[in-house]
Protein backbone atom coordinates (compact mmCIF):
# COMPACT_ATOMS: atom_id res chain seq x y z
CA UNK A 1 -53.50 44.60 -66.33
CA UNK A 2 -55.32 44.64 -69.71
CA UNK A 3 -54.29 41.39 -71.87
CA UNK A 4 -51.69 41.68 -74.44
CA UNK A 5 -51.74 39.39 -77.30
CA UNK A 6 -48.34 37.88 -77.88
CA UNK A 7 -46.52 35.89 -80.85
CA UNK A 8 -47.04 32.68 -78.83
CA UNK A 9 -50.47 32.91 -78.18
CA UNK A 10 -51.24 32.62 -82.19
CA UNK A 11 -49.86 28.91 -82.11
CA UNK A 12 -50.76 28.02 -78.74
CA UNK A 13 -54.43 28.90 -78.93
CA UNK A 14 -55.53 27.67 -82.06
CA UNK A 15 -54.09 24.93 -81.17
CA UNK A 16 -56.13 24.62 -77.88
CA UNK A 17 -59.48 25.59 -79.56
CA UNK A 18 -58.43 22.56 -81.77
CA UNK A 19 -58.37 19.91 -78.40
CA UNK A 20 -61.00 21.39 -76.67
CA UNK A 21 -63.40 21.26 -79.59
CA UNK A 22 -62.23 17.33 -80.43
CA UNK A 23 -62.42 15.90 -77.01
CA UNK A 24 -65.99 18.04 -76.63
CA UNK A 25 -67.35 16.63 -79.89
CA UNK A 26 -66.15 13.31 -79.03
CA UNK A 27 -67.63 13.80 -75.22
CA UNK A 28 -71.14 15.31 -77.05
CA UNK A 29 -70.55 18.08 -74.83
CA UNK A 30 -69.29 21.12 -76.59
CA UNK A 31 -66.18 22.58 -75.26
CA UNK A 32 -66.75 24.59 -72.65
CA UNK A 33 -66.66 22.55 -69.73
CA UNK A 34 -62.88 21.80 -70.94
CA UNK A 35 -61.82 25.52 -71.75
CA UNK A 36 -63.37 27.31 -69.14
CA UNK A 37 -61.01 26.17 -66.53
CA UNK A 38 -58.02 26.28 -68.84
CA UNK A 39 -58.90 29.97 -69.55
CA UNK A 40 -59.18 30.18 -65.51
CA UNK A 41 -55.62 29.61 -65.00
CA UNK A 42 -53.95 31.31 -68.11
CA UNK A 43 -55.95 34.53 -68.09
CA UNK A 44 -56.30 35.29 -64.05
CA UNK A 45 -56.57 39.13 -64.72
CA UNK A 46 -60.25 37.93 -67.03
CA UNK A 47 -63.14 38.60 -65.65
CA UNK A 48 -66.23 35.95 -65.67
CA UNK A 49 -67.92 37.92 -68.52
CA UNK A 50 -65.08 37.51 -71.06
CA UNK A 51 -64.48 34.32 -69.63
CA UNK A 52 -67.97 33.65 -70.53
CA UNK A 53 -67.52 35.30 -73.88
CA UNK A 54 -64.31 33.94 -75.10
CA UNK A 55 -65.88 30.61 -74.07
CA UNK A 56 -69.26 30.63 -75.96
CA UNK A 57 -67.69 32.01 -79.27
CA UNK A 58 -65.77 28.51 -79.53
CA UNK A 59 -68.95 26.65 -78.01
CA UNK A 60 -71.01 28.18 -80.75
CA UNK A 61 -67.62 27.83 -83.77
CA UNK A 62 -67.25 23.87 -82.01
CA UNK A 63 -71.03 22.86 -82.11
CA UNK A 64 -71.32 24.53 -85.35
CA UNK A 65 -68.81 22.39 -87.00
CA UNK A 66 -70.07 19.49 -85.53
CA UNK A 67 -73.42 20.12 -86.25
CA UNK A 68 -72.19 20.31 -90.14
CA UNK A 69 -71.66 16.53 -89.99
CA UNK A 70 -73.82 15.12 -87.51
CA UNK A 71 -76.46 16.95 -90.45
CA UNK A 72 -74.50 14.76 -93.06
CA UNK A 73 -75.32 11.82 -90.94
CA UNK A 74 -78.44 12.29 -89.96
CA UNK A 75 -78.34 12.03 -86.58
CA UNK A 76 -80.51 14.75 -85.37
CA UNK A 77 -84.19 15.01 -83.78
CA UNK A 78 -85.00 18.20 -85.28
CA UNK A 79 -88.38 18.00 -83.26
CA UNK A 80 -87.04 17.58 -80.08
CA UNK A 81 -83.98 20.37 -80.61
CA UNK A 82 -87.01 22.95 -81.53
CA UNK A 83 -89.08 21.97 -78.10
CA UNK A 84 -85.40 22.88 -76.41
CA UNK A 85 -84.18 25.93 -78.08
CA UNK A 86 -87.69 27.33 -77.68
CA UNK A 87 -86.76 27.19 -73.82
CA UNK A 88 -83.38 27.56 -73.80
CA UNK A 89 -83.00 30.68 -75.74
CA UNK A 90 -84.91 33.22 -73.25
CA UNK A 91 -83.07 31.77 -70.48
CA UNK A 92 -79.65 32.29 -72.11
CA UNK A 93 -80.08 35.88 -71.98
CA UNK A 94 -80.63 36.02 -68.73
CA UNK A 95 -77.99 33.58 -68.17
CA UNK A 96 -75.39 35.87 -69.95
CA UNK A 97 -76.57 39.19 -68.34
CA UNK A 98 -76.56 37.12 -64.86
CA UNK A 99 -72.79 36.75 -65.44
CA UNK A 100 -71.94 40.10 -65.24
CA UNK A 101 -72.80 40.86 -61.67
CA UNK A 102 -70.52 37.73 -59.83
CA UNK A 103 -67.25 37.99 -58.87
CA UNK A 104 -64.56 36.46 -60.10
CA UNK A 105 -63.95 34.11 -57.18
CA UNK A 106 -68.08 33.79 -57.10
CA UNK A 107 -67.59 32.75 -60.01
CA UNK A 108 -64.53 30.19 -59.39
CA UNK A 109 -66.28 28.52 -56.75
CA UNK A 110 -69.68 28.07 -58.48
CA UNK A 111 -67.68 26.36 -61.21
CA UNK A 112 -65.97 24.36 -59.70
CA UNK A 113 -68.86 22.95 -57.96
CA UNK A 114 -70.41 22.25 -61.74
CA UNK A 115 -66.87 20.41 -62.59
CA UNK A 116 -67.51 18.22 -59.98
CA UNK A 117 -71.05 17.11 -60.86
CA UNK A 118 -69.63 17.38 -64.58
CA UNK A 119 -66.96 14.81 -63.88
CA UNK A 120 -69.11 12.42 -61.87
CA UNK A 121 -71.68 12.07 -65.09
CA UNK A 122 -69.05 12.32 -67.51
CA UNK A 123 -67.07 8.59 -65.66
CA UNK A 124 -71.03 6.95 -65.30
CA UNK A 125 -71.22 7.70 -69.44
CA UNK A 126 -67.97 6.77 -69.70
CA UNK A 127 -68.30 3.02 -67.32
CA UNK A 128 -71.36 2.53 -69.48
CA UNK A 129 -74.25 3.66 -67.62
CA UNK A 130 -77.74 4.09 -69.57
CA UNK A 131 -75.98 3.47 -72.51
CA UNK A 132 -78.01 0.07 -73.43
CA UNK A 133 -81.32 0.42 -75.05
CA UNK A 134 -84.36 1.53 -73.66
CA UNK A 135 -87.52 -0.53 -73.12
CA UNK A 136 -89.96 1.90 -74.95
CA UNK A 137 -92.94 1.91 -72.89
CA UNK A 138 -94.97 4.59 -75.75
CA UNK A 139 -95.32 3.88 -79.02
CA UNK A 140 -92.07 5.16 -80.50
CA UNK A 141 -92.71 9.56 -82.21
CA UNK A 142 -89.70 9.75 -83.49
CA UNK A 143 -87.71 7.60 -86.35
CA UNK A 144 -84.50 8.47 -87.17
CA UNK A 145 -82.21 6.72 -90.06
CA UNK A 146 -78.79 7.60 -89.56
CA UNK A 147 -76.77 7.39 -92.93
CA UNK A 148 -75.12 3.97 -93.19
CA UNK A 149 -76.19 3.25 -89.20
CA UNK A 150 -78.50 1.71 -87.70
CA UNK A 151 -82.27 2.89 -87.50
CA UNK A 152 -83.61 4.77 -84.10
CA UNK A 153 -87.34 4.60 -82.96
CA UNK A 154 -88.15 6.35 -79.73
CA UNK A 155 -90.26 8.24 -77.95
CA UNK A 156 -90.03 11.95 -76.43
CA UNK A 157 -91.85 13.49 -73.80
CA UNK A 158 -92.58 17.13 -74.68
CA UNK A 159 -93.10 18.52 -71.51
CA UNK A 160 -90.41 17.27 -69.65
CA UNK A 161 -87.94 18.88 -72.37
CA UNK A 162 -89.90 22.15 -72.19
CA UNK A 163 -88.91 21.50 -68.32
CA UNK A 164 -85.53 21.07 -68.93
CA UNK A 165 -84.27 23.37 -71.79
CA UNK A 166 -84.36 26.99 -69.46
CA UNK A 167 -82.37 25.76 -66.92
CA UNK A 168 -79.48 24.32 -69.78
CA UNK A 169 -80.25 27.72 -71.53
CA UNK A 170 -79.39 29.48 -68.53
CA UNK A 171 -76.33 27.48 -66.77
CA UNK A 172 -74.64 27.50 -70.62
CA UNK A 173 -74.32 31.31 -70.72
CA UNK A 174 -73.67 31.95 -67.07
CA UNK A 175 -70.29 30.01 -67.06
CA UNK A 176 -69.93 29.95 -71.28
CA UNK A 177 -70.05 26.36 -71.38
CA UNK A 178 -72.41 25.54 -73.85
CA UNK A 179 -75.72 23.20 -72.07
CA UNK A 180 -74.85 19.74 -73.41
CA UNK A 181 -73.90 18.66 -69.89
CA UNK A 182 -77.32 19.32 -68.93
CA UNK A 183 -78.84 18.47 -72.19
CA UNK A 184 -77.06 15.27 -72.98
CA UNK A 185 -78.22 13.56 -69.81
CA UNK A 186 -81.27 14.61 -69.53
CA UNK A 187 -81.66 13.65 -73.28
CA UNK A 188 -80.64 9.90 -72.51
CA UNK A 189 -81.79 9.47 -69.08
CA UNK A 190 -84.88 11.49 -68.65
CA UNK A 191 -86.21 11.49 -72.42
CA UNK A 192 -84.65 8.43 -73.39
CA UNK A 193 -82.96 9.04 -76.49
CA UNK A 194 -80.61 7.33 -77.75
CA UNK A 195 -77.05 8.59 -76.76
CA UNK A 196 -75.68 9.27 -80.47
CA UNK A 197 -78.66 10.98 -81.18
CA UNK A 198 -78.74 12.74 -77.78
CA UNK A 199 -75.28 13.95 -78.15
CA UNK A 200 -75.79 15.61 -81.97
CA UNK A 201 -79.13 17.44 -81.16
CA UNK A 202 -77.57 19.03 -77.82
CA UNK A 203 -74.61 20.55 -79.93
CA UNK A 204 -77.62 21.51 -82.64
CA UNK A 205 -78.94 23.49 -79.80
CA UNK A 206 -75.74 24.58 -78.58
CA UNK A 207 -75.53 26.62 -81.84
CA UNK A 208 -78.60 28.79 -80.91
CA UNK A 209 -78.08 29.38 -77.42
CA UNK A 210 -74.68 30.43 -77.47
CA UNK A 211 -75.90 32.71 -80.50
CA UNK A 212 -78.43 34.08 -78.49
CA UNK A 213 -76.42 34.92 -75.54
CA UNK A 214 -72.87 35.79 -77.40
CA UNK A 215 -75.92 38.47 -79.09
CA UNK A 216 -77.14 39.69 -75.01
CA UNK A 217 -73.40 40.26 -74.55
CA UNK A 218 -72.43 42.27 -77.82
CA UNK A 219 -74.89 44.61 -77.34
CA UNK A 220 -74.02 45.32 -73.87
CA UNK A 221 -70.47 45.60 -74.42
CA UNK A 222 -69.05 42.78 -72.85
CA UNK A 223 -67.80 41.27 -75.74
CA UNK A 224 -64.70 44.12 -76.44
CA UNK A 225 -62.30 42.54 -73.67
CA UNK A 226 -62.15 38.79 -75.08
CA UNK A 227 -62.80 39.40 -79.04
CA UNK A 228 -59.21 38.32 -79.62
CA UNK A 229 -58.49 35.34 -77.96
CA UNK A 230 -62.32 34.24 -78.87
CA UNK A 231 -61.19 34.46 -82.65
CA UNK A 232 -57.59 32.65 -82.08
CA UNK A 233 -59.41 30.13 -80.01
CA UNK A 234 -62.69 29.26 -82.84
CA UNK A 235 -60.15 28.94 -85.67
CA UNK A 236 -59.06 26.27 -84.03
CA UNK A 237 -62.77 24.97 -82.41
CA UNK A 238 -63.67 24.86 -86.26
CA UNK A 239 -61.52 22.35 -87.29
CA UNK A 240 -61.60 20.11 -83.68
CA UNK A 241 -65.21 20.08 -84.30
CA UNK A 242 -65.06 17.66 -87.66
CA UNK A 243 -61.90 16.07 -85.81
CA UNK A 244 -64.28 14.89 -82.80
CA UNK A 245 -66.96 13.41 -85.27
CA UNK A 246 -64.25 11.96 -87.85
CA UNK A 247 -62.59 10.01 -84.50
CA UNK A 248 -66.25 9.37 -82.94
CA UNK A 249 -66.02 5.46 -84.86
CA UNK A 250 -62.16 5.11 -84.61
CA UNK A 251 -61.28 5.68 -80.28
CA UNK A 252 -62.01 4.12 -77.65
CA UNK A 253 -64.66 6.45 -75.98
CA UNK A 254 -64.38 5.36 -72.62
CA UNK A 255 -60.98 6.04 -71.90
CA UNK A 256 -61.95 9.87 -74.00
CA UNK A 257 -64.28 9.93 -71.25
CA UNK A 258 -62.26 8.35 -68.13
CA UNK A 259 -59.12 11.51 -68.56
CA UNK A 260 -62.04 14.11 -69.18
CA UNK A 261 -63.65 13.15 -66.43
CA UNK A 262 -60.56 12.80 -63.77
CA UNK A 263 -58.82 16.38 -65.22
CA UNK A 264 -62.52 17.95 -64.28
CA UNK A 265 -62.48 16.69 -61.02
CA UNK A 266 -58.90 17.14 -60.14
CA UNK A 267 -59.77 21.49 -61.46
CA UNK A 268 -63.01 21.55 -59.92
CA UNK A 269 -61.87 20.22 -56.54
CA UNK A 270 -59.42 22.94 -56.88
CA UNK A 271 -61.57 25.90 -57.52
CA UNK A 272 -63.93 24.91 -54.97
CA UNK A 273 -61.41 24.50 -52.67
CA UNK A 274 -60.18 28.15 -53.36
CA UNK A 275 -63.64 29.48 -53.31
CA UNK A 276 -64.18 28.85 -49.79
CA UNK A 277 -60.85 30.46 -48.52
């Protein structure tokens, strides 16, 4: 049954793009991993490529908010977001065109697999894990002065983010959630960078990735189905976006992090669960 846009659904999903795009700027996640299985279980007629589509459009509307004032900031290692877009780009399209040849369950079940490992990093951030500074064993290549905050010197290894990038390119527009749940960790924990920093270049490359494959989608067509609840749902991304960095300094982030991470398990449990059957 085709979707029919009613009076409700002007208030109701604004106001989700608004909470999705807060707790994912506050998570430095984007908002994907949060909507996608909300837009599971209100739109059950959607298929995965306007899932995928209505999702990226508010991952690209959320991180480009964000991205607005993490610039004010100056939290971002411009450097290290070119090495990633350069790989993350190519492997978005594929990403995106890969989406269109699952299943819906396929799809279901693959995702909710993803929640699961999603929810599991998500608590570690959240209980404080690599969060402490890193003994720098390279002189530091990047310095970083964040405006009234405290001055970052680290060091990134090229090649292991040119390693990295295609596979966040490509799981972000498969399931339209935007790669800062690969990016993010891989930023801290792999590359070293320091988490604040980590968090505002992933949504910096969030921007061009979802771009790039919300582009692959338009001019195959895929984008016609989900155009309206995309636009309802960004309105509201746009202004949860400068929410999530105005209540960055002012919430506790580990108990942010703590609900994110036990609604993603308690969703992903369930659509693995009803993948196998």
């Amino acid at each position: 049954m085709p979707f029919q846009l009613m009076p409700y659904h002007l208030v109701l999903l604004p106001l989700l793009g608004i909470g999705v795009a807060t707790v994912g700027t506050l998570a430095g996640l984007g908002g994907g991993f949060i909507l996608v299985p909300v837009l599971i279980l209100m739109f059950p007629e959607a298929s995965p490529t306007t899932l995928t589509t209505i999702s990226l459009t508010v991952v690209c509307l959320n991180a480009s908010s964000a991205t607005i004032s993490n610039l004010r900031r100056r939290r971002i290692d411009f450097r290290t977001a070119l090495l990633l877009v350069v790989g993350a780009a190519p492997a978005a399209v594929l990403g995106s065109i890969t989406a269109r040849l699952v299943s819906r369950d396929q799809f279901e079940g693959w995702f909710g697999v993803l929640l699961v490992f999603g929810a599991v990093y998500i608590l570690w951030r959240g209980a404080g894990a690599g969060l402490e500074e890193q003994h720098l064993r390279h002189e530091p290549n990047r310095r970083i002065q964040e405006w009234r905050g405290p001055l970052y010197l680290f060091y990134v290894n090229g090649l292991l983010a040119g390693v990295v990038s295609p596979v966040a390119g490509f799981v972000s527009s498969f399931f339209g959630i935007g790669g800062g749940v690969i990016h993010v960790p891989a930023l801290s924990f792999i590359l070293r960078v320091p988490l604040r920093i980590a968090a505002a270049t992933s949504l910096l490359v969030l921007v061009f990735t979802s771009v790039t494959a919300l582009s692959t989608l338009a001019l195959t067509g895929a984008m016609d189905e989900g155009w309206r609840r995309a636009a309802l749902l960004g309105v509201g991304a746009l202004v949860g976006g400068q929410l999530g960095v105005y209540l960055e300094r002012r919430l506790n982030p580990r108990l942010v992090l703590f609900i994110l991470s036990a609604a993603m398990a308690i969703v992903g449990v369930r659509l693995l669960v009803a993948g196998l059957q």
